[in-house]
Protein backbone atom coordinates (compact mmCIF):
# COMPACT_ATOMS: atom_id res chain seq x y z
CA UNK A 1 -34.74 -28.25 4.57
CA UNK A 2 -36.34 -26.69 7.61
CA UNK A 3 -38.61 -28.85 9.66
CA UNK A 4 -42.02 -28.68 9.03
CA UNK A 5 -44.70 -26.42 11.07
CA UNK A 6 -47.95 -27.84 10.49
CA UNK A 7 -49.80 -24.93 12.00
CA UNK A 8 -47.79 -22.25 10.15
CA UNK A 9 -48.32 -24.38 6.46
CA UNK A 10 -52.29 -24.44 7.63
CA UNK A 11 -52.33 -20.05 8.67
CA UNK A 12 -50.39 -19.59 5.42
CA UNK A 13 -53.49 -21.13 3.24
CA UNK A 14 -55.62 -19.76 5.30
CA UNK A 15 -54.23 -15.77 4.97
CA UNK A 16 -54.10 -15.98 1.46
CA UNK A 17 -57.72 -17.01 1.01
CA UNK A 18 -58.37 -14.23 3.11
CA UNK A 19 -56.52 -11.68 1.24
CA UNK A 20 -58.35 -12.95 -1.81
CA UNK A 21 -61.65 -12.91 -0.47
CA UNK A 22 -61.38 -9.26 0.54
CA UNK A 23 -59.09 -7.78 -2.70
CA UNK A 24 -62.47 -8.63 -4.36
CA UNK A 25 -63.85 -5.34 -2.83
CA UNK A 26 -61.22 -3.41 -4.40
CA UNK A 27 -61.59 -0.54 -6.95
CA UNK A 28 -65.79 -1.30 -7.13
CA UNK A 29 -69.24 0.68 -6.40
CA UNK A 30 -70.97 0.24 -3.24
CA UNK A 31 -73.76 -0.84 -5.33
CA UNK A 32 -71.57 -3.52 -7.24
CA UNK A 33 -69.70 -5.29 -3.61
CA UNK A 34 -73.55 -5.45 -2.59
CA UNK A 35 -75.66 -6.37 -5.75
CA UNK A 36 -77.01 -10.08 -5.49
CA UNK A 37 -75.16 -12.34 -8.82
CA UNK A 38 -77.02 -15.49 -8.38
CA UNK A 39 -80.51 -16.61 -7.72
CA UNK A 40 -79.68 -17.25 -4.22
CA UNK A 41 -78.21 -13.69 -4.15
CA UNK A 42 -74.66 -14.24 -3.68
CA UNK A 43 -72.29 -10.38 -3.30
CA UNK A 44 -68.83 -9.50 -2.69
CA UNK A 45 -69.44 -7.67 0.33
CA UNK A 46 -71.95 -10.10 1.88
CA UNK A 47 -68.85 -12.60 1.20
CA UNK A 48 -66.72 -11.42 3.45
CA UNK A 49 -69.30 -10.40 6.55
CA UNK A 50 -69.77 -13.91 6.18
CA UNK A 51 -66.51 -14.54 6.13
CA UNK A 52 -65.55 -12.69 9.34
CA UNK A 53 -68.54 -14.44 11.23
CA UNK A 54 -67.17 -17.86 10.32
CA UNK A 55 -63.56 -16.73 11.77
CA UNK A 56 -65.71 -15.08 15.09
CA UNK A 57 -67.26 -18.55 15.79
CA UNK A 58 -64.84 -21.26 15.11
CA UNK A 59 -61.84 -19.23 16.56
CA UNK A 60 -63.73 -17.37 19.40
CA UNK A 61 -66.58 -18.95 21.03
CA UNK A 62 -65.78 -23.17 20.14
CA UNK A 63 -62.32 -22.49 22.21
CA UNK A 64 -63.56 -20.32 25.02
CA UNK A 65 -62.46 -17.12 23.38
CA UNK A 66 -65.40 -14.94 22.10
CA UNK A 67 -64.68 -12.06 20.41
CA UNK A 68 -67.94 -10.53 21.81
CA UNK A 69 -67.18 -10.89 25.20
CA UNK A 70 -67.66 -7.47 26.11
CA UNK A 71 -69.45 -5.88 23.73
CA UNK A 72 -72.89 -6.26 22.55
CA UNK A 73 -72.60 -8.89 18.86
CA UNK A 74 -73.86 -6.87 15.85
CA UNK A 75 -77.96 -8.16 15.22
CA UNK A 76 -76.89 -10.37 12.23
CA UNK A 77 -74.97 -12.50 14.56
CA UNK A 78 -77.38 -13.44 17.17
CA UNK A 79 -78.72 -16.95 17.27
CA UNK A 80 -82.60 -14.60 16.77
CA UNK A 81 -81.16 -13.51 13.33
CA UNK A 82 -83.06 -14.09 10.28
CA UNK A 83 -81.76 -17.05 8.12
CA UNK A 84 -79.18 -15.33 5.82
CA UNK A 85 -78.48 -12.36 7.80
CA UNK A 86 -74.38 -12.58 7.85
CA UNK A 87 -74.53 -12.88 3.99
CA UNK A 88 -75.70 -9.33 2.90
CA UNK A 89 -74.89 -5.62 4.09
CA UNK A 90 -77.22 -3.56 5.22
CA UNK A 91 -77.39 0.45 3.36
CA UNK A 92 -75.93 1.30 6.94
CA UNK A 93 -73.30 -1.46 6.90
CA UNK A 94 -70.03 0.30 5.11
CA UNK A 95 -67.79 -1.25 3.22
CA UNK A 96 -65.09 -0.39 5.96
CA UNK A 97 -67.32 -1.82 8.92
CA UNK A 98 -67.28 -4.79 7.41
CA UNK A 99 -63.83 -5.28 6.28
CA UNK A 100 -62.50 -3.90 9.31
CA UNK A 101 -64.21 -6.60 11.38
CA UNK A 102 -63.29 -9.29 8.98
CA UNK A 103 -59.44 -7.74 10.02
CA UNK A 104 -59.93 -8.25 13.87
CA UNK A 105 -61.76 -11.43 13.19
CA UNK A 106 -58.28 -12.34 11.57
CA UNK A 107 -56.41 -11.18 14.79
CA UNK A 108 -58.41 -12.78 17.02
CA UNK A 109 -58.27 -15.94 15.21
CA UNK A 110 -54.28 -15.76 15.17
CA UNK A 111 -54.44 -15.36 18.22
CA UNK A 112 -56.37 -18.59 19.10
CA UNK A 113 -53.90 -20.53 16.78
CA UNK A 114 -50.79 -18.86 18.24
CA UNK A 115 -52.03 -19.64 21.64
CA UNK A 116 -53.00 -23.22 21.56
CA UNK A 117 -52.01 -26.41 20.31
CA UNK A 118 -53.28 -28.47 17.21
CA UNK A 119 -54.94 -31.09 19.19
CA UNK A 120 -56.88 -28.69 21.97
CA UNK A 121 -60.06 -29.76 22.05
CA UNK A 122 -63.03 -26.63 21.78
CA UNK A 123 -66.71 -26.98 21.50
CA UNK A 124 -68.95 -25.76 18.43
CA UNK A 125 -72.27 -24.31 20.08
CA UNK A 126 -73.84 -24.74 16.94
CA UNK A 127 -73.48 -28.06 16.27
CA UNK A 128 -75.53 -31.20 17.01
CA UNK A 129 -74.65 -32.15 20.48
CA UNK A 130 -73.27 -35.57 19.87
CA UNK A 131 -70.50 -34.13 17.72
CA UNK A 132 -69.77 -30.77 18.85
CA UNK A 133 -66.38 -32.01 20.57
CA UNK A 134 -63.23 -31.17 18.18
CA UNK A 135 -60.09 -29.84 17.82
CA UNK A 136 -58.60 -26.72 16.80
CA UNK A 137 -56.36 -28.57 13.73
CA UNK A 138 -59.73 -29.81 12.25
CA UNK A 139 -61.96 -26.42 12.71
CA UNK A 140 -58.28 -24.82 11.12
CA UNK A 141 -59.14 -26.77 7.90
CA UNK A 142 -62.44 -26.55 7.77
CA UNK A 143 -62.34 -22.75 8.11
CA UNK A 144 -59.66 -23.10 5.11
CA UNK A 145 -61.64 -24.87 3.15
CA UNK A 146 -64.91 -22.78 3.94
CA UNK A 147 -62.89 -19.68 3.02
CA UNK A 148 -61.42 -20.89 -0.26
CA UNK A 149 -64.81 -21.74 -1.39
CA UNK A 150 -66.19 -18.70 -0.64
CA UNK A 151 -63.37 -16.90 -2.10
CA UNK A 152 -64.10 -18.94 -5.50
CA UNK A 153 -67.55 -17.62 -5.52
CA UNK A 154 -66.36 -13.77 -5.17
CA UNK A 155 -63.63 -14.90 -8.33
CA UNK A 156 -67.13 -15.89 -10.41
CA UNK A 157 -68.72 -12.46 -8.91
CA UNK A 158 -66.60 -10.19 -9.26
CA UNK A 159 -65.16 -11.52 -13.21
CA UNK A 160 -69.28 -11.49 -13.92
CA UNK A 161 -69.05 -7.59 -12.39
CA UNK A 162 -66.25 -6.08 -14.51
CA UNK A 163 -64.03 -9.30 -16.08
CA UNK A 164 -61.33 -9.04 -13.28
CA UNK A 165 -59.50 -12.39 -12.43
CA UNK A 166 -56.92 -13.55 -10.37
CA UNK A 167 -55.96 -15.29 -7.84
CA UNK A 168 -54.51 -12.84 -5.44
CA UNK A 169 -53.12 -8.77 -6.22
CA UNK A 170 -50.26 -9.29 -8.35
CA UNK A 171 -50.71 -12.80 -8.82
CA UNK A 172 -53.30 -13.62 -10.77
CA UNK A 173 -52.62 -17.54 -11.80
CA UNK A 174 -53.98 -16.92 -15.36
CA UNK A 175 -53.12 -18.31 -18.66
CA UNK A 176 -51.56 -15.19 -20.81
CA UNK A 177 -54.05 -13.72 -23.11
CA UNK A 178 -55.90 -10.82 -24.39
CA UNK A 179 -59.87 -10.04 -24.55
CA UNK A 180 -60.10 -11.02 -28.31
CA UNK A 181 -58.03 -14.44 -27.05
CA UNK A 182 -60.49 -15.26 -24.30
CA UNK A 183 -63.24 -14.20 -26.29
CA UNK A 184 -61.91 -16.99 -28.82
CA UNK A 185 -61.70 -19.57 -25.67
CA UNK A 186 -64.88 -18.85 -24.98
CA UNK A 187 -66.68 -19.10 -28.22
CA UNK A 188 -64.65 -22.57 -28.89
CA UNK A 189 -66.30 -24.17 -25.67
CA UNK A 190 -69.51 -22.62 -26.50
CA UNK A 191 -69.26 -24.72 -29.63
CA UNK A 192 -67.87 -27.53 -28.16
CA UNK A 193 -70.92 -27.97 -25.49
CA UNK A 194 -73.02 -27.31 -28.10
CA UNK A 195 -71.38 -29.99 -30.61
CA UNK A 196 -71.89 -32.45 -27.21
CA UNK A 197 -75.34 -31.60 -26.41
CA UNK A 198 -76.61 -32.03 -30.27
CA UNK A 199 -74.56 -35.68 -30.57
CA UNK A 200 -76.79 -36.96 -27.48
């Protein structure tokens, strides 16, 4: 058994929400990565811009490292922005800008974890000043988390687009079964919520 490496086991979780997050784009419309799902308008594409922001600030500017540094941010990431503006695209926004960024945003971000230690301390602008003081090993799994939440949300989105699932290309963690099977599944806990809900 090889001795463990904390920061690798944390990148590894990390990378693979991020791959999932953005294979979520794959093979769909422009219309269907951008159409709103929910009442709060939750879309594939917005997703991930939100997505790359969240990598931008926690691994740029809290350690000293802003990604932005010498050129102008894009408007939705301005402190000015209007509330919600990282988690849509734009008509002029492509598909491409957006995952591209979300790309460097993953470079940069290795590079801040390559570079230093676990228990550096940074500085989150955005947070209340009494706690904006913490470390790079706590914003590391709070960006995890943040990231595998968000990549649950494109899993709901993108099955309600088209009925894909999985976890990850080539892996997709399901149960083995056909449309008629899962149509079967379905219709059972239909019932069985039902069956509940009249017994109250």
């Amino acid at each position: 058994m090889t001795a463990p490496d904390p920061k690798a086991d944390l990148l590894r979780y990390l990378q693979d929400a991020r791959d999932a997050l953005l294979w979520k784009l794959d093979g769909l419309s422009e219309y269907d990565i951008r159409r709103p799902l929910t009442p709060t308008g939750t879309n594939l594409l917005g997703l991930v811009k939100h997505a790359a922001g969240v990598e931008l600030g926690y691994f740029g500017d809290t350690f000293g490292r802003p990604f932005f540094a010498e050129d102008p941010p894009p408007w939705w990431y301005t402190q000015d922005a209007e509330p919600n503006a990282d988690m849509w695209a734009t008509p002029d926004e492509s598909r491409e800008d957006i995952a591209g960024l979300y790309r460097r945003a993953w470079e940069h971000a290795d590079g801040t974890i390559a570079a230093l230690p676990l228990d550096v301390t940074g500085h989150v602008p955005w947070w209340p000043e009494e706690r904006r003081e913490t470390t790079l090993h706590h914003i590391l799994v709070r960006v995890i988390a943040d990231t595998s939440r968000h990549a649950g949300h494109a899993d709901i989105v993108r099955e309600l687009i088209d009925g894909a699932v999985g976890l990850t290309q080539g892996k997709d963690s399901m149960p083995p079964g056909d449309r008629a099977m899962w149509e079967a599944y379905r219709h059972r806990l239909e019932a069985a919520a039902r069956a509940a809900d009249e017994a109250v």
